[in-house]
N, C-alpha and C. Protein backbone atom coordinates (compact mmCIF):
# COMPACT_ATOMS: atom_id res chain seq x y z
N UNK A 1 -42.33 107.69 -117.10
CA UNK A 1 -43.38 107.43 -116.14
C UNK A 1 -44.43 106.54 -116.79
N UNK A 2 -44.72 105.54 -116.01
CA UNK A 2 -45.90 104.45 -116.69
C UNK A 2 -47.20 105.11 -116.54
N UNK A 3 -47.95 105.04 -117.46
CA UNK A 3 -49.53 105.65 -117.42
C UNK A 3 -50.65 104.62 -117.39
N UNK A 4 -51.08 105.07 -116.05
CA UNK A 4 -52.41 103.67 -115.80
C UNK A 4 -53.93 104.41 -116.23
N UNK A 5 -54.95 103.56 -116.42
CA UNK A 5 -56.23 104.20 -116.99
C UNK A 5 -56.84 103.63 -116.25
N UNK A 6 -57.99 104.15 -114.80
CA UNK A 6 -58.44 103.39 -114.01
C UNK A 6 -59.91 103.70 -114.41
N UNK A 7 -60.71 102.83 -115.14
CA UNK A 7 -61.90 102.57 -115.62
C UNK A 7 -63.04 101.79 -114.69
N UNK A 8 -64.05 102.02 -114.20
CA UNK A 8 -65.23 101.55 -113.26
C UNK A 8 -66.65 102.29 -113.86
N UNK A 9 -67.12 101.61 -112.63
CA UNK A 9 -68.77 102.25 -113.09
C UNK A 9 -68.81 103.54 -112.49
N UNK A 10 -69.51 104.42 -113.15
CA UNK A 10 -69.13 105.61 -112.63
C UNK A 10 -70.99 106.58 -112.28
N UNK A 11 -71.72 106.73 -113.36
CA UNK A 11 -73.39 107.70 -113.42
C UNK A 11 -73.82 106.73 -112.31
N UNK A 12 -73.86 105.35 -112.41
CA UNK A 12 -74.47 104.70 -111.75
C UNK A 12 -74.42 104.55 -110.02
N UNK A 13 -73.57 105.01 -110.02
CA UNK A 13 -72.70 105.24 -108.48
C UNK A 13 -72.76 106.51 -107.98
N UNK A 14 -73.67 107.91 -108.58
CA UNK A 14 -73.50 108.87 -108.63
C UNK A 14 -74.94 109.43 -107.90
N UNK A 15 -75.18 109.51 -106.75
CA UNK A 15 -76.41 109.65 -106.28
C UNK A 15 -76.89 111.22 -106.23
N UNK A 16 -78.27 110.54 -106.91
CA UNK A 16 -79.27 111.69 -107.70
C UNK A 16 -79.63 113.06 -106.80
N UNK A 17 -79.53 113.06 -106.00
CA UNK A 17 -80.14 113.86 -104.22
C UNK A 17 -78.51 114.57 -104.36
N UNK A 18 -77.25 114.12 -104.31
CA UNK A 18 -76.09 115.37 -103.79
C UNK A 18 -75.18 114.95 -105.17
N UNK A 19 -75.31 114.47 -105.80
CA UNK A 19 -74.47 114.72 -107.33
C UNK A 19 -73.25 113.85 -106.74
N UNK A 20 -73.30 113.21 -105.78
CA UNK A 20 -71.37 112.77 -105.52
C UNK A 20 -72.00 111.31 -105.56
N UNK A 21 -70.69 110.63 -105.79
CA UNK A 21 -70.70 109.51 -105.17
C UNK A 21 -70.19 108.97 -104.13
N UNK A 22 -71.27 108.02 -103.58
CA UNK A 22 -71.06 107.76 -101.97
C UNK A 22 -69.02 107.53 -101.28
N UNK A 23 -69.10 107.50 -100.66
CA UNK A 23 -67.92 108.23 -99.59
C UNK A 23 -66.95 106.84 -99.82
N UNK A 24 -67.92 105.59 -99.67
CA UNK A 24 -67.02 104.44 -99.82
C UNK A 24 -66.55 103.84 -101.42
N UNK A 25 -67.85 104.62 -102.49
CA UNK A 25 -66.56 104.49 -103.44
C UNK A 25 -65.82 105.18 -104.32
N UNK A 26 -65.84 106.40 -103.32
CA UNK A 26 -64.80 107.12 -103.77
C UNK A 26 -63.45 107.06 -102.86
N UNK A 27 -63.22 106.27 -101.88
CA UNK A 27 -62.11 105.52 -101.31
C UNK A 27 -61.82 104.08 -101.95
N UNK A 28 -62.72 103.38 -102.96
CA UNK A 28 -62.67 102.51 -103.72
C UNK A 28 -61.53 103.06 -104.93
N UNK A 29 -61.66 103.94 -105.56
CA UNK A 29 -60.93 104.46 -106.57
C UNK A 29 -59.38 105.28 -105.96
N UNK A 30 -60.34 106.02 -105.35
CA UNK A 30 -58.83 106.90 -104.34
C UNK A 30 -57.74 106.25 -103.77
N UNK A 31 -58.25 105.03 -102.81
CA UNK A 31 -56.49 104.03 -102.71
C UNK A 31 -55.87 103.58 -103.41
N UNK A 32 -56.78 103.22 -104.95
CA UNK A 32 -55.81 102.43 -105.91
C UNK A 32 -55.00 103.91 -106.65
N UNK A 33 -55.95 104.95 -106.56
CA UNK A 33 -55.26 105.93 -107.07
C UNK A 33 -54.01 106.57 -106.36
N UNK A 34 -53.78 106.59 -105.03
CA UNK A 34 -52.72 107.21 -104.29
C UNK A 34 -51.99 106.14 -103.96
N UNK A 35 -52.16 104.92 -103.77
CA UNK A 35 -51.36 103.48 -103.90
C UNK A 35 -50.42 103.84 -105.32
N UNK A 36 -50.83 103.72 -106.33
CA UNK A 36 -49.72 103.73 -107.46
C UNK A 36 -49.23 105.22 -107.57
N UNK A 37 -50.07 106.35 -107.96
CA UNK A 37 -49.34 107.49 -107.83
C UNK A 37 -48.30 107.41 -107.02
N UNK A 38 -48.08 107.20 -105.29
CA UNK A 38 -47.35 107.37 -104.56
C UNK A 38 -45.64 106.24 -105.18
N UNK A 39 -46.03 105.11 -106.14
CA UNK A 39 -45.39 104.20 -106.71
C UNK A 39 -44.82 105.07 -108.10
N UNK A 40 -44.97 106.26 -108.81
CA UNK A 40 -44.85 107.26 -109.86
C UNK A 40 -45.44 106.91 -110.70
N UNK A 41 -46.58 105.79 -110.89
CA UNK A 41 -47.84 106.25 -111.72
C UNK A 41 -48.18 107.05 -112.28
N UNK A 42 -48.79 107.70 -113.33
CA UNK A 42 -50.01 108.94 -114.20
C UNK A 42 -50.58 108.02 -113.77
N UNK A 43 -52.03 108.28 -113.03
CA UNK A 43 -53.28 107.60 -112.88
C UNK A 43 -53.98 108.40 -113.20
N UNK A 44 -55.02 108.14 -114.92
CA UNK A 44 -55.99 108.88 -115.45
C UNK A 44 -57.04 108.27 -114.92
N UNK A 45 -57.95 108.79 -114.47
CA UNK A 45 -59.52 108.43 -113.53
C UNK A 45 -60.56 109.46 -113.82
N UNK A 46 -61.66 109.06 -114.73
CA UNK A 46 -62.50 110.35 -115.09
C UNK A 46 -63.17 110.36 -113.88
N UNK A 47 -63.59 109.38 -112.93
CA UNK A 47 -64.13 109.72 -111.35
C UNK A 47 -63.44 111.32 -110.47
N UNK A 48 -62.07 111.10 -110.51
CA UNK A 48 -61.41 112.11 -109.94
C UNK A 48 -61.41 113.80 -110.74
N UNK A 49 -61.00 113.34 -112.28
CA UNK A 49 -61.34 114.28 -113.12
C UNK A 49 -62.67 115.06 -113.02
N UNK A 50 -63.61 114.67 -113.04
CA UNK A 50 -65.43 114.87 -112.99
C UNK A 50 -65.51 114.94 -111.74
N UNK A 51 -64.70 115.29 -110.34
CA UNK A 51 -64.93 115.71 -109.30
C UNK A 51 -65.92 114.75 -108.43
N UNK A 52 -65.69 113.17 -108.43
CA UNK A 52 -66.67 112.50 -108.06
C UNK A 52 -68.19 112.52 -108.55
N UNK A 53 -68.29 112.99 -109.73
CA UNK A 53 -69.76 113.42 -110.18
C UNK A 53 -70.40 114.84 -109.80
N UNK A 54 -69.39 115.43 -109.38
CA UNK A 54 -70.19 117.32 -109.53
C UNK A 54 -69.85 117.67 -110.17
N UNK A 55 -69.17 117.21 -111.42
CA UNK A 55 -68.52 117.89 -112.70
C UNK A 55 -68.48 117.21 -114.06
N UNK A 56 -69.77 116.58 -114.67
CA UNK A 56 -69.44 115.96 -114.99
C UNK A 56 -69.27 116.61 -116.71
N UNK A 57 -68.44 115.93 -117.48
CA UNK A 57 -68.30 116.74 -118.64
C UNK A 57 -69.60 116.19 -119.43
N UNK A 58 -69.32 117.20 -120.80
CA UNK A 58 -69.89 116.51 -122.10
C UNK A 58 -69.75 115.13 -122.98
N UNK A 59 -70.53 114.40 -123.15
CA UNK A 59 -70.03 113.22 -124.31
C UNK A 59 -69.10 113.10 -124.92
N UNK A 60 -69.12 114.53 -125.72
CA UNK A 60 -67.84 114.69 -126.57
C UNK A 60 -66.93 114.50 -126.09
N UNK A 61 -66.68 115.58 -124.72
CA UNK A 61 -65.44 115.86 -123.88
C UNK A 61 -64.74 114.50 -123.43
N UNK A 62 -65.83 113.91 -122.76
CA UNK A 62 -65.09 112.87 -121.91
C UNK A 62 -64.89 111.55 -123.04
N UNK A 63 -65.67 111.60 -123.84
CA UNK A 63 -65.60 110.31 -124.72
C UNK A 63 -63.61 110.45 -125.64
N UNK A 64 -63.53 111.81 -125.80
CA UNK A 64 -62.50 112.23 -126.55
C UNK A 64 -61.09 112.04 -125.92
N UNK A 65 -61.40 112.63 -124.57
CA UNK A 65 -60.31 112.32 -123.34
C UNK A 65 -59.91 110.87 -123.05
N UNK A 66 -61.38 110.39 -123.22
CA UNK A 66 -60.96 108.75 -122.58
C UNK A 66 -60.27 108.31 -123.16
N UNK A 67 -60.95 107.93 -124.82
CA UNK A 67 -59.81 107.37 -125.70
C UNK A 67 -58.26 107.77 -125.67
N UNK A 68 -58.48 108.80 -125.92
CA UNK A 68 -57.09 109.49 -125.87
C UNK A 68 -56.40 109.12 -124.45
N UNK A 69 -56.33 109.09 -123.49
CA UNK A 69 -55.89 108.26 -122.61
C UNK A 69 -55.42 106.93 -122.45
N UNK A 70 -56.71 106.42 -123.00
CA UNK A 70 -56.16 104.22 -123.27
C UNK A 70 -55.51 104.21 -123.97
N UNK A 71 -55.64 105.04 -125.23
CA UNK A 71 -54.79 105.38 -126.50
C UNK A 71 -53.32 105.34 -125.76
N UNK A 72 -52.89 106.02 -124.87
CA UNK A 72 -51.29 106.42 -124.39
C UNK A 72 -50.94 105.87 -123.24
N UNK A 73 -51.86 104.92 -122.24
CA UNK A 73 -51.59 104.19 -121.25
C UNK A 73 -50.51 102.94 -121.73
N UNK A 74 -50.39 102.65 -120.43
CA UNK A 74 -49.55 101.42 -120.31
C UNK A 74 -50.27 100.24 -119.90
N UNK A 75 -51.26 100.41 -119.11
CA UNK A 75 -52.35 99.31 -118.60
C UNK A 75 -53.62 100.13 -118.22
N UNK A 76 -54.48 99.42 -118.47
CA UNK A 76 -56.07 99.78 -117.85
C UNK A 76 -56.61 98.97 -116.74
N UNK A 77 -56.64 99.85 -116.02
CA UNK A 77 -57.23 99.00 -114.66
C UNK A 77 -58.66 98.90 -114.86
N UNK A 78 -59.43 97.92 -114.68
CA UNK A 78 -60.85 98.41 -114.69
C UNK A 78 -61.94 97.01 -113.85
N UNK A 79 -62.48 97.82 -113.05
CA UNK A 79 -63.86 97.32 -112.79
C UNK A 79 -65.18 97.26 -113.53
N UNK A 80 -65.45 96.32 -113.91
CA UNK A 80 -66.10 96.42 -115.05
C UNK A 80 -67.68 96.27 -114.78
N UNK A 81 -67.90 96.19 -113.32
CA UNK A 81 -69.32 96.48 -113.06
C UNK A 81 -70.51 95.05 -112.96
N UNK A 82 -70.61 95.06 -112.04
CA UNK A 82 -71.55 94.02 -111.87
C UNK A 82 -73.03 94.67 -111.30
N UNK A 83 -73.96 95.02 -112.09
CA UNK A 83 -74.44 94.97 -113.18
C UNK A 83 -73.19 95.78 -114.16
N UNK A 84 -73.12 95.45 -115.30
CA UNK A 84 -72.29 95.96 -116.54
C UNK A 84 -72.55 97.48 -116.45
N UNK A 85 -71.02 98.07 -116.69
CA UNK A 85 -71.06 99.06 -116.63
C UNK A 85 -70.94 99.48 -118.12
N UNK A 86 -71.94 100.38 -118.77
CA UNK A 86 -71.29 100.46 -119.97
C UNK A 86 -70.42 101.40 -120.91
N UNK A 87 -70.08 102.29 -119.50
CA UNK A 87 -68.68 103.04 -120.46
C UNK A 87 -67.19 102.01 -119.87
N UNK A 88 -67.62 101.77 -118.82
CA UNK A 88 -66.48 100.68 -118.44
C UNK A 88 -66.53 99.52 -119.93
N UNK A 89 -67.63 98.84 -120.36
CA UNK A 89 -67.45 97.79 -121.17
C UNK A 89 -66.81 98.40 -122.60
N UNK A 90 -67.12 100.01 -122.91
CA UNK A 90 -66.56 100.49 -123.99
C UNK A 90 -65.16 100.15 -123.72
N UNK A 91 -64.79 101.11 -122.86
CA UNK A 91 -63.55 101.50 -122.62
C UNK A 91 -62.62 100.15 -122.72
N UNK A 92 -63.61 99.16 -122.15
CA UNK A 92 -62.61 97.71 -122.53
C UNK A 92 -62.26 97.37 -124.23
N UNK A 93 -63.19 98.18 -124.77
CA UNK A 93 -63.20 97.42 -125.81
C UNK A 93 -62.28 98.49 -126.66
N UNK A 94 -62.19 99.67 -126.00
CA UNK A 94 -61.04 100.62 -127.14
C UNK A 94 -59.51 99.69 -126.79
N UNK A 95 -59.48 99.39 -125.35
CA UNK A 95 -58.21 98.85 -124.74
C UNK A 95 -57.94 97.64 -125.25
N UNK A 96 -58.64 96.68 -125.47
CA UNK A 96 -58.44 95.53 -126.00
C UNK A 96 -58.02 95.20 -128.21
N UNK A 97 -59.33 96.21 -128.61
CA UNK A 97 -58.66 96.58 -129.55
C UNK A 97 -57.24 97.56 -130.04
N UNK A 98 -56.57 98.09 -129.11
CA UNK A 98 -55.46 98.81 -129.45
C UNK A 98 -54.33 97.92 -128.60
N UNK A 99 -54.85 96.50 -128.30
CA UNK A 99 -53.67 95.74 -127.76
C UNK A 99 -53.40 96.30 -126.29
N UNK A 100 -54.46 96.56 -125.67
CA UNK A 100 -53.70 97.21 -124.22
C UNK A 100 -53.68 95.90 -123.08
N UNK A 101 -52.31 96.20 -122.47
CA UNK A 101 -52.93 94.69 -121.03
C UNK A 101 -53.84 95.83 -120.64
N UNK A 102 -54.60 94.53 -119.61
CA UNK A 102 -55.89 94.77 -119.05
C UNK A 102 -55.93 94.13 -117.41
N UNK A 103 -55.89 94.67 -116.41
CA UNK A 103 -56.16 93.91 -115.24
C UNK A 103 -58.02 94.47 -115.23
N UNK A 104 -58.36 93.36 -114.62
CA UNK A 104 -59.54 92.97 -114.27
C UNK A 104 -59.85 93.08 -112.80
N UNK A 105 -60.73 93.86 -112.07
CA UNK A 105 -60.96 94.19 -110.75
C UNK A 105 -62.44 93.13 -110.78
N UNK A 106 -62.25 92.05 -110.26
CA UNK A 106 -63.47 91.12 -110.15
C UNK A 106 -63.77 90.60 -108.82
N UNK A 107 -65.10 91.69 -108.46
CA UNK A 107 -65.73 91.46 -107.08
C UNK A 107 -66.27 89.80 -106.90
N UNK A 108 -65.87 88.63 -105.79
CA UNK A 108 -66.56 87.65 -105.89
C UNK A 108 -68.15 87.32 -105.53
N UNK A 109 -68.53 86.59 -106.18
CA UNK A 109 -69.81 86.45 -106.33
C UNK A 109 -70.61 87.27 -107.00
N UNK A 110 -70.11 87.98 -107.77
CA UNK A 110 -70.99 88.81 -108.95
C UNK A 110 -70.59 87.96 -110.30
N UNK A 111 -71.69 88.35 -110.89
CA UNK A 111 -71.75 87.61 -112.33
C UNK A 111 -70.90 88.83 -113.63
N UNK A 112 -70.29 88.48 -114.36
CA UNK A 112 -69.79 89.53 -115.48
C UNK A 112 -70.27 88.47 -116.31
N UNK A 113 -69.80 90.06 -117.69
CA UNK A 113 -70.13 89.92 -119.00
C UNK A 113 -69.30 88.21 -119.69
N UNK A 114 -69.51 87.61 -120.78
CA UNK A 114 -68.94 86.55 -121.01
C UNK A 114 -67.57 87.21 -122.11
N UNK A 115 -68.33 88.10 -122.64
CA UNK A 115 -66.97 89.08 -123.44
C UNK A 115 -65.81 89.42 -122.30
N UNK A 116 -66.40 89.64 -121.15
CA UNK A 116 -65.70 90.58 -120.19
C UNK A 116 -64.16 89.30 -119.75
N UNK A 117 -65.21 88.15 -119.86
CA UNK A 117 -64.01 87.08 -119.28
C UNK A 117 -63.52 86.05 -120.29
N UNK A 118 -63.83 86.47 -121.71
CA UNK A 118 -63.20 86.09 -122.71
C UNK A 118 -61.81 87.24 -123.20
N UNK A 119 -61.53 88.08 -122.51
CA UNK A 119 -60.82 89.36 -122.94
C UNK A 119 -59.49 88.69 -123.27
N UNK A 120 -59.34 87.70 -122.89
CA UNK A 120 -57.79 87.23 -122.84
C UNK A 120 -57.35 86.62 -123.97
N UNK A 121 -58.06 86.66 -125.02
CA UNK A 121 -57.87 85.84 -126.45
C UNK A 121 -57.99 87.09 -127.08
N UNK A 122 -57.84 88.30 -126.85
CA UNK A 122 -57.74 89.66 -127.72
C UNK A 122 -56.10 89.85 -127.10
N UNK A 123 -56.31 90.20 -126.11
CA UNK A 123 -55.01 91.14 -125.37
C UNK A 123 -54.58 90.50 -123.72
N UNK A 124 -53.64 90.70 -123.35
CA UNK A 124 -52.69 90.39 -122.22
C UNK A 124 -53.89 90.67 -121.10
N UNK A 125 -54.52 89.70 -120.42
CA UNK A 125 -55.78 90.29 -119.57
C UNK A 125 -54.75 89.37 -117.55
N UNK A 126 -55.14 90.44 -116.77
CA UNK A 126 -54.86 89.83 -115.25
C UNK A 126 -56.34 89.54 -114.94
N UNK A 127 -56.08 89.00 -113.98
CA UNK A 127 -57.50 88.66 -113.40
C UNK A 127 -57.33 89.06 -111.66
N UNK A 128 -58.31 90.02 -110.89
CA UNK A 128 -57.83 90.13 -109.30
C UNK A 128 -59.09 89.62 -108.85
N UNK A 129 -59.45 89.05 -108.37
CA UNK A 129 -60.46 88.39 -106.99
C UNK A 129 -60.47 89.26 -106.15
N UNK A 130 -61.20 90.04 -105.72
CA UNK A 130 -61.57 90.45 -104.22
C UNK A 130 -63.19 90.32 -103.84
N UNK A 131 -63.35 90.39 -102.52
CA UNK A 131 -64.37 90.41 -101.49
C UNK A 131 -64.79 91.25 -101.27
N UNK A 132 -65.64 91.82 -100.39
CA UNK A 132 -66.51 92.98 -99.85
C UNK A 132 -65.38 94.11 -99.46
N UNK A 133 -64.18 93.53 -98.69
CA UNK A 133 -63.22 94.98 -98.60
C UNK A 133 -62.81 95.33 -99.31
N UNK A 134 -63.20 95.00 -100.80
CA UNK A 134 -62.16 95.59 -101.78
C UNK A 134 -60.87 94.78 -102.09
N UNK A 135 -60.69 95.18 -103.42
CA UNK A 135 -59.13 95.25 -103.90
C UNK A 135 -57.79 94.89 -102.89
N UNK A 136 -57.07 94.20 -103.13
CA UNK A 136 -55.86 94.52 -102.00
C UNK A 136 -55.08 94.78 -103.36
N UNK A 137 -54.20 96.58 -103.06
CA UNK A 137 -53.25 96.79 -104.04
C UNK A 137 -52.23 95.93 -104.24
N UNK A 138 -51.67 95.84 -103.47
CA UNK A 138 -50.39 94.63 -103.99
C UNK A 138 -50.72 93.45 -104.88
N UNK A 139 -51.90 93.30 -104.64
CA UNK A 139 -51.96 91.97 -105.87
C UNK A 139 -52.90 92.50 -107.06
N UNK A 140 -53.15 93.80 -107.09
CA UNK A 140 -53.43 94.97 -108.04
C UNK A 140 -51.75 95.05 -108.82
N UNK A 141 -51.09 95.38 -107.75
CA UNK A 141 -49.31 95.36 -108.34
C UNK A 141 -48.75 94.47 -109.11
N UNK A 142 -48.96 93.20 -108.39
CA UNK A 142 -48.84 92.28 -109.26
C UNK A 142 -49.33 91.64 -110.53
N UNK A 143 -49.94 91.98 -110.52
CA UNK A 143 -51.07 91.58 -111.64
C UNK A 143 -50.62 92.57 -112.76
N UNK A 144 -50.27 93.75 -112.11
CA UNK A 144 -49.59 94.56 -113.26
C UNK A 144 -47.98 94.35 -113.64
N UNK A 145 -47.62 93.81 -112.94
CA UNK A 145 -46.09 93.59 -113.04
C UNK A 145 -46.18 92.24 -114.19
N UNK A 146 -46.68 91.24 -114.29
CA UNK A 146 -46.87 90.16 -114.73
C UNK A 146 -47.14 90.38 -116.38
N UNK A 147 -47.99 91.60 -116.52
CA UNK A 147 -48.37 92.11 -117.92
C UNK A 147 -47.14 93.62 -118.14
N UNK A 148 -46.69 94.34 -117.55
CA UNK A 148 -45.91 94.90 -117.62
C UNK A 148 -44.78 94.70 -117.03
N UNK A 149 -43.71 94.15 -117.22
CA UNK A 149 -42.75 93.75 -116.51
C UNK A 149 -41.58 94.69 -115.94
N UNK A 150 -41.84 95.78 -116.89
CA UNK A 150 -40.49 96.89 -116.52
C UNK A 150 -40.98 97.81 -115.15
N UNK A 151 -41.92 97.40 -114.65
CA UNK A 151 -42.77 98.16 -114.07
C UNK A 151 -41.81 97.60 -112.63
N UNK A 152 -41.94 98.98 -111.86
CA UNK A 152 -40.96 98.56 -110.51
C UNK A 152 -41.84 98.75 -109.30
């Protein structure tokens, strides 16, 4: 089974008044998550793990998990936050140093990091374009097929 690591902005998205995050992006994470699961994916997501933000762990906890996750993935999906997210920008940077491909979830017309779009001179990086609706998985798919090829 291929193991994906789906990395985004996460405290920041987490509104202060009901501890969750709002409804639309947690259908932001959730289709790409039941899109590949339903494909036999492991999709590790500390969003889903941490209960949308009513659960959220310790430093230790989650810092230990994460790695250990990119550590054993096959690809990292990640939105990397426009403004910069910065456990998303870590997490790029455990993935990139341990050689991981990398697809890139890049909303248009937001500005990213210059590291963020230099990633491709470390490790195998996709690049996805989307608009205000979001992501379209299939070219989420592709983008992973291109860096993982055994992938069906």
């Amino acid at each position: 089974m291929k193991k994906m690591f789906l990395a985004g902005p996460f405290k920041a998205l987490v509104d202060g008044e009901t501890q969750e995050m709002s409804q639309k992006d947690v259908s932001f994470f959730t289709s790409i998550i039941e899109f590949f699961e339903a494909r036999g994916w492991d999709v590790h997501c500390a969003h889903r793990r941490e209960k949308w933000g009513r659960e959220f762990m310790t430093p230790a906890e989650c810092t230990t998990i994460d790695h250990r996750e990119i550590s054993a993935c096959d690809v990292l999906l990640a939105s990397p936050g426009s403004p910069a997210s910065p456990g998303t920008h870590i997490e790029l940077g455990w993935a990139s140093a341990l050689r991981k491909p990398i697809v890139l979830l890049m909303e248009q017309g937001k500005e990213y990091a210059f590291l963020v779009k230099g990633l491709e001179e470390l490790t195998e990086v996709q690049y996805v374009s989307f608009g205000a609706s979001g992501p379209i998985n299939e070219e989420i798919e592709q983008a992973i097929r291109a860096l993982v090829p055994a992938t069906q």
